[in-house]
N, C-alpha and C. Protein backbone atom coordinates (compact mmCIF):
# COMPACT_ATOMS: atom_id res chain seq x y z
N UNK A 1 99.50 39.66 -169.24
CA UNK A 1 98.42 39.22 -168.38
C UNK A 1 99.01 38.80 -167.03
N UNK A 2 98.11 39.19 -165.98
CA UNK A 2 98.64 39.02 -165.04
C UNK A 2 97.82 38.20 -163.61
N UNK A 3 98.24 36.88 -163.48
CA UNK A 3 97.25 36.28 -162.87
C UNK A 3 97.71 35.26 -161.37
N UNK A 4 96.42 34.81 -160.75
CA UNK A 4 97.50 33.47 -159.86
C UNK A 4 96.87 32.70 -159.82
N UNK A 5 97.81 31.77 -159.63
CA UNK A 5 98.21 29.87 -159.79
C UNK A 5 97.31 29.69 -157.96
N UNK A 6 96.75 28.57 -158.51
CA UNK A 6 96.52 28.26 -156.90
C UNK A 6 97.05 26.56 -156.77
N UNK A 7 97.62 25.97 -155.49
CA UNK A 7 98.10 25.27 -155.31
C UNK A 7 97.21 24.13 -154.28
N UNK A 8 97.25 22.70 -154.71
CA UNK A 8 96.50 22.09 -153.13
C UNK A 8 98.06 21.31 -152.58
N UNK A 9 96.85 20.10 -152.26
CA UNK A 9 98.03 19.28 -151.56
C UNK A 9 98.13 17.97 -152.52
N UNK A 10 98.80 17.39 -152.66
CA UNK A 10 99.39 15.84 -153.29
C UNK A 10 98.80 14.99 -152.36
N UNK A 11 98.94 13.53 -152.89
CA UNK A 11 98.20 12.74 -152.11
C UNK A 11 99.46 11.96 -151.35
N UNK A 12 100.55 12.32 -151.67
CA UNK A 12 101.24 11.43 -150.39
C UNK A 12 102.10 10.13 -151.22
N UNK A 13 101.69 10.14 -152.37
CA UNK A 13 102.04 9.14 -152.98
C UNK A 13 103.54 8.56 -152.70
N UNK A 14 104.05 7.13 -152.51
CA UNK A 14 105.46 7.11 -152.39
C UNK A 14 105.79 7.06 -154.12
N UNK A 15 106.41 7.59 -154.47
CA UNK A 15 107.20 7.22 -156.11
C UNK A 15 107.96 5.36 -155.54
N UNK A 16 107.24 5.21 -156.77
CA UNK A 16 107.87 3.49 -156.87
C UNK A 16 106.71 2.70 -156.25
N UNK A 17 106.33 2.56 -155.40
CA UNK A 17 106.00 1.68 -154.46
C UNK A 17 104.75 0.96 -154.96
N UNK A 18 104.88 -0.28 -155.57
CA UNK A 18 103.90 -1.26 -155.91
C UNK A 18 103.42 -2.10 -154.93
N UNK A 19 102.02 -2.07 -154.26
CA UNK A 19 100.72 -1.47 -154.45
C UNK A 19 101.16 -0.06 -153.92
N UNK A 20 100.65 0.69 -154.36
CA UNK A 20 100.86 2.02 -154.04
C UNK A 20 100.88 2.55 -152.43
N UNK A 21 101.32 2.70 -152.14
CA UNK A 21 101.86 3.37 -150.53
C UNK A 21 101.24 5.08 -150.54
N UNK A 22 101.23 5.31 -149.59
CA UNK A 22 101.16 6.91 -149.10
C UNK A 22 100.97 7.36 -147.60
N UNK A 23 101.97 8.11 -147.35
CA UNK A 23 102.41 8.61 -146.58
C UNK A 23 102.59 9.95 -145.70
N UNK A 24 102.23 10.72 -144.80
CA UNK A 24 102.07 11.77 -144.87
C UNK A 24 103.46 12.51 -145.11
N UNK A 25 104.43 12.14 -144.56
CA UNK A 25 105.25 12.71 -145.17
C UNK A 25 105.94 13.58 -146.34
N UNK A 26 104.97 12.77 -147.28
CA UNK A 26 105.03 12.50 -149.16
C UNK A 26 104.32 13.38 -149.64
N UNK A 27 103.64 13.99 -148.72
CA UNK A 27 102.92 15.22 -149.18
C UNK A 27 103.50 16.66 -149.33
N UNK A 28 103.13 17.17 -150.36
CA UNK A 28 103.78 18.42 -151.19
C UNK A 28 102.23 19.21 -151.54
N UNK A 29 103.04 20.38 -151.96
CA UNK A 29 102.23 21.35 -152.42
C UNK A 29 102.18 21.20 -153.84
N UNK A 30 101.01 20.84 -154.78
CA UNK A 30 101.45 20.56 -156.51
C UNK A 30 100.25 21.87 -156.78
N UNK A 31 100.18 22.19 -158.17
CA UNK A 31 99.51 23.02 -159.07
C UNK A 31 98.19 22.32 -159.20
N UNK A 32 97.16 23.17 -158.37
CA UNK A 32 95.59 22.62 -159.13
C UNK A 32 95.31 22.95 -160.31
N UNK A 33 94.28 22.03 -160.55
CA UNK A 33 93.71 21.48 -161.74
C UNK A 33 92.32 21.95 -161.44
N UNK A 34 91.70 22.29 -162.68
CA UNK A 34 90.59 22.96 -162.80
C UNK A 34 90.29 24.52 -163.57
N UNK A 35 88.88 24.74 -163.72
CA UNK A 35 88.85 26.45 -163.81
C UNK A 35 89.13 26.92 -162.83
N UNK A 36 88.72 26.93 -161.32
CA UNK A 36 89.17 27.47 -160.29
C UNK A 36 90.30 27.60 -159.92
N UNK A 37 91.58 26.79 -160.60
CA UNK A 37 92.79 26.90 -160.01
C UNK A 37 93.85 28.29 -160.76
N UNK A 38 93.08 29.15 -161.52
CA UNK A 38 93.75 30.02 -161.60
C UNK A 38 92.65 31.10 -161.98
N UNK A 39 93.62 32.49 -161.07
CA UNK A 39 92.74 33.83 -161.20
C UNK A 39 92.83 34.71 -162.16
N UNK A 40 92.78 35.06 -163.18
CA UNK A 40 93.22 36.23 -164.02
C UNK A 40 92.97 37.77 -162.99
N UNK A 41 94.53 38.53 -163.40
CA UNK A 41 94.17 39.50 -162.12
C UNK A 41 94.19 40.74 -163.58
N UNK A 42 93.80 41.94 -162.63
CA UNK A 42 94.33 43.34 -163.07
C UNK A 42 95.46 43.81 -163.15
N UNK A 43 95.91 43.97 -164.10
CA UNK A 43 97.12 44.43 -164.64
C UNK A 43 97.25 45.57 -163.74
N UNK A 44 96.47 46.62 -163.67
CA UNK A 44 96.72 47.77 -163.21
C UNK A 44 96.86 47.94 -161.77
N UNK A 45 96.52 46.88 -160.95
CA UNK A 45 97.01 46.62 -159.72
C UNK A 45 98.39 46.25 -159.30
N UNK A 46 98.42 46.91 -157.85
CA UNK A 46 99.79 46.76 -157.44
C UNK A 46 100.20 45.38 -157.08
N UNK A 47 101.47 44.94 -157.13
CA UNK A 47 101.72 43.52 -156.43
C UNK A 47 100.94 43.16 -155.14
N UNK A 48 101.35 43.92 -154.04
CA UNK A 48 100.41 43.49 -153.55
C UNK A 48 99.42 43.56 -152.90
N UNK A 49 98.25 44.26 -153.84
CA UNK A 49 96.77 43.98 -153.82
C UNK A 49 96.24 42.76 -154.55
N UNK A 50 97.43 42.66 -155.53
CA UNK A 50 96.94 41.54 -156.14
C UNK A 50 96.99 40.23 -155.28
N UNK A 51 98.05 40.11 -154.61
CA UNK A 51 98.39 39.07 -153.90
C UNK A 51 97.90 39.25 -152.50
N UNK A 52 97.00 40.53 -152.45
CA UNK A 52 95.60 40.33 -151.04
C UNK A 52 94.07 39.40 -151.96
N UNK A 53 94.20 39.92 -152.84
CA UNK A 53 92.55 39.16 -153.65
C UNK A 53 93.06 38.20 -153.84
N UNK A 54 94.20 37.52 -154.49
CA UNK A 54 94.58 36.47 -154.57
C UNK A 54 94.47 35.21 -153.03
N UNK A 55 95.09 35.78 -152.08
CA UNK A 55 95.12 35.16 -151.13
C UNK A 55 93.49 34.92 -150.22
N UNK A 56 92.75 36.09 -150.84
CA UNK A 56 91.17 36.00 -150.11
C UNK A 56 90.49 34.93 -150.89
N UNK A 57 90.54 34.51 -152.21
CA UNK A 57 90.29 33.79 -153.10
C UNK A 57 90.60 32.30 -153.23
N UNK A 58 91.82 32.70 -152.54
CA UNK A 58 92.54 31.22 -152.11
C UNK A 58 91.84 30.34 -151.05
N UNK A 59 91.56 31.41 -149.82
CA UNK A 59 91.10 30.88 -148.66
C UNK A 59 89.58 30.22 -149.12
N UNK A 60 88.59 30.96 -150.04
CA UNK A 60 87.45 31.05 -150.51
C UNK A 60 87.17 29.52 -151.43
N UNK A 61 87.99 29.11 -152.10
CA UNK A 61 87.98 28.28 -152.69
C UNK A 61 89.09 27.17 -152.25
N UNK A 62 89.35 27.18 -150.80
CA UNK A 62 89.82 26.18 -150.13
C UNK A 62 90.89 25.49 -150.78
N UNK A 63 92.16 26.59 -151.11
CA UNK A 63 93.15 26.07 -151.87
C UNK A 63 94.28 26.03 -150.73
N UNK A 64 96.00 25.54 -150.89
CA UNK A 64 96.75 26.03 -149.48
C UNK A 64 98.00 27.10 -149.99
N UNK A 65 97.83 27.63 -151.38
CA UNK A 65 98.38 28.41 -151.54
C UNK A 65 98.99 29.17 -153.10
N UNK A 66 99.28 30.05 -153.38
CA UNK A 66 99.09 30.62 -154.42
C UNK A 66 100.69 31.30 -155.15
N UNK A 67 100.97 31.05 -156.45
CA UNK A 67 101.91 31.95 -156.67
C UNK A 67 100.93 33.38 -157.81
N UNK A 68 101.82 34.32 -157.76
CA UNK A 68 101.05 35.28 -158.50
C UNK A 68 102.48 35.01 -160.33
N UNK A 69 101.49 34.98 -161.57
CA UNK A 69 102.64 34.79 -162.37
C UNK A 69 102.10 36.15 -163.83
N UNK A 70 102.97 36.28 -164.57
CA UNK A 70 103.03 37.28 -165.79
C UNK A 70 103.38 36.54 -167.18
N UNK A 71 102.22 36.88 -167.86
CA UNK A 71 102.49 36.22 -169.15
C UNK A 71 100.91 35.01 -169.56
N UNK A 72 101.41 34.67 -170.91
CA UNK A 72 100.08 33.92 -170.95
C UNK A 72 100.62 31.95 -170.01
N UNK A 73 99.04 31.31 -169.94
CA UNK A 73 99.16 30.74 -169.23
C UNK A 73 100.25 29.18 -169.46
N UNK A 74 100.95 29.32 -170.61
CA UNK A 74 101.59 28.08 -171.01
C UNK A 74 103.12 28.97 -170.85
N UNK A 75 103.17 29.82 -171.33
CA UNK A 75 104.70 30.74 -171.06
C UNK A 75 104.66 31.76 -170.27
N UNK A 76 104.61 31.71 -168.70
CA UNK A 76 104.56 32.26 -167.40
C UNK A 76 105.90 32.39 -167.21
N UNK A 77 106.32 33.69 -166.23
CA UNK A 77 107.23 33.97 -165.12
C UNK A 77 106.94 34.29 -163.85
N UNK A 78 106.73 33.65 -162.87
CA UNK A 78 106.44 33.64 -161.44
C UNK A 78 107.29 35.21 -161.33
N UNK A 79 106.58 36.26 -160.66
CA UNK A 79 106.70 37.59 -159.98
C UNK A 79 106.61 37.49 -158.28
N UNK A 80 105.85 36.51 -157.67
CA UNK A 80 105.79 36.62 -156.92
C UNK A 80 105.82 35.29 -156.14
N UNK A 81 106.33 34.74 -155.36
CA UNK A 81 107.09 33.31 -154.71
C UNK A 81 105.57 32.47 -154.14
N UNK A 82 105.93 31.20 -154.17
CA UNK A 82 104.95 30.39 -153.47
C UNK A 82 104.58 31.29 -151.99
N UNK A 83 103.09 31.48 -151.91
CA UNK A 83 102.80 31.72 -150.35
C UNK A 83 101.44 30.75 -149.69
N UNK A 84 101.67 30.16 -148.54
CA UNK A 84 100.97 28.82 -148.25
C UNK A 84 100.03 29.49 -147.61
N UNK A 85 99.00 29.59 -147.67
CA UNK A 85 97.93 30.10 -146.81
C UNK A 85 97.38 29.22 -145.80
N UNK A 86 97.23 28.18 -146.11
CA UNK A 86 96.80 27.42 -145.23
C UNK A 86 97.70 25.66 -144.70
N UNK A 87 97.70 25.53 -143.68
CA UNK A 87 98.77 24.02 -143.25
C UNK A 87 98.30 23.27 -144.20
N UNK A 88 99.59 22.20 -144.79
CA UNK A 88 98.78 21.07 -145.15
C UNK A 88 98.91 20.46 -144.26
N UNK A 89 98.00 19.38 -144.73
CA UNK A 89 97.62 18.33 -143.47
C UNK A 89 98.50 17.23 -143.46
């Protein structure tokens, strides 16, 4: 199976910091959460068409970026590298 991961942004959090701090700095790209955060693609598509619907999908559902991966969804191999579609903030 062949599908993609969509990614947002983190909240900035500092690790450690009691009351909690955040920072823009501290912000990263992490793995969304949700049904929307991943696409099941067509196998029979090329890399990258997949990773054009992927990336139109991304923009569509206001994610900042996507890896494309192979396999089912608990034992994945990334095929294709983080790509950020959009700045984080």
């Amino acid at each position: 199976m062949l599908f993609a991961e969509f990614y947002s942004s983190s909240t900035g959090y500092v690790e450690g910091s009691i009351p909690p701090v955040f920072k823009k700095e501290n912000i990263k790209l992490i793995p969304a959460c949700g049904t929307d955060s991943r696409l099941q693609l067509d196998g029979r598509l090329t890399l990258a068409n997949a990773a054009s619907l992927a990336r139109q999908t991304c923009k569509q559902r206001k994610f900042k970026g996507f890896t494309i991966n192979k396999g089912d969804y608990l034992n994945s191999e990334q095929v294709r590298a983080l790509e950020v579609v959009s700045l984080i903030p």
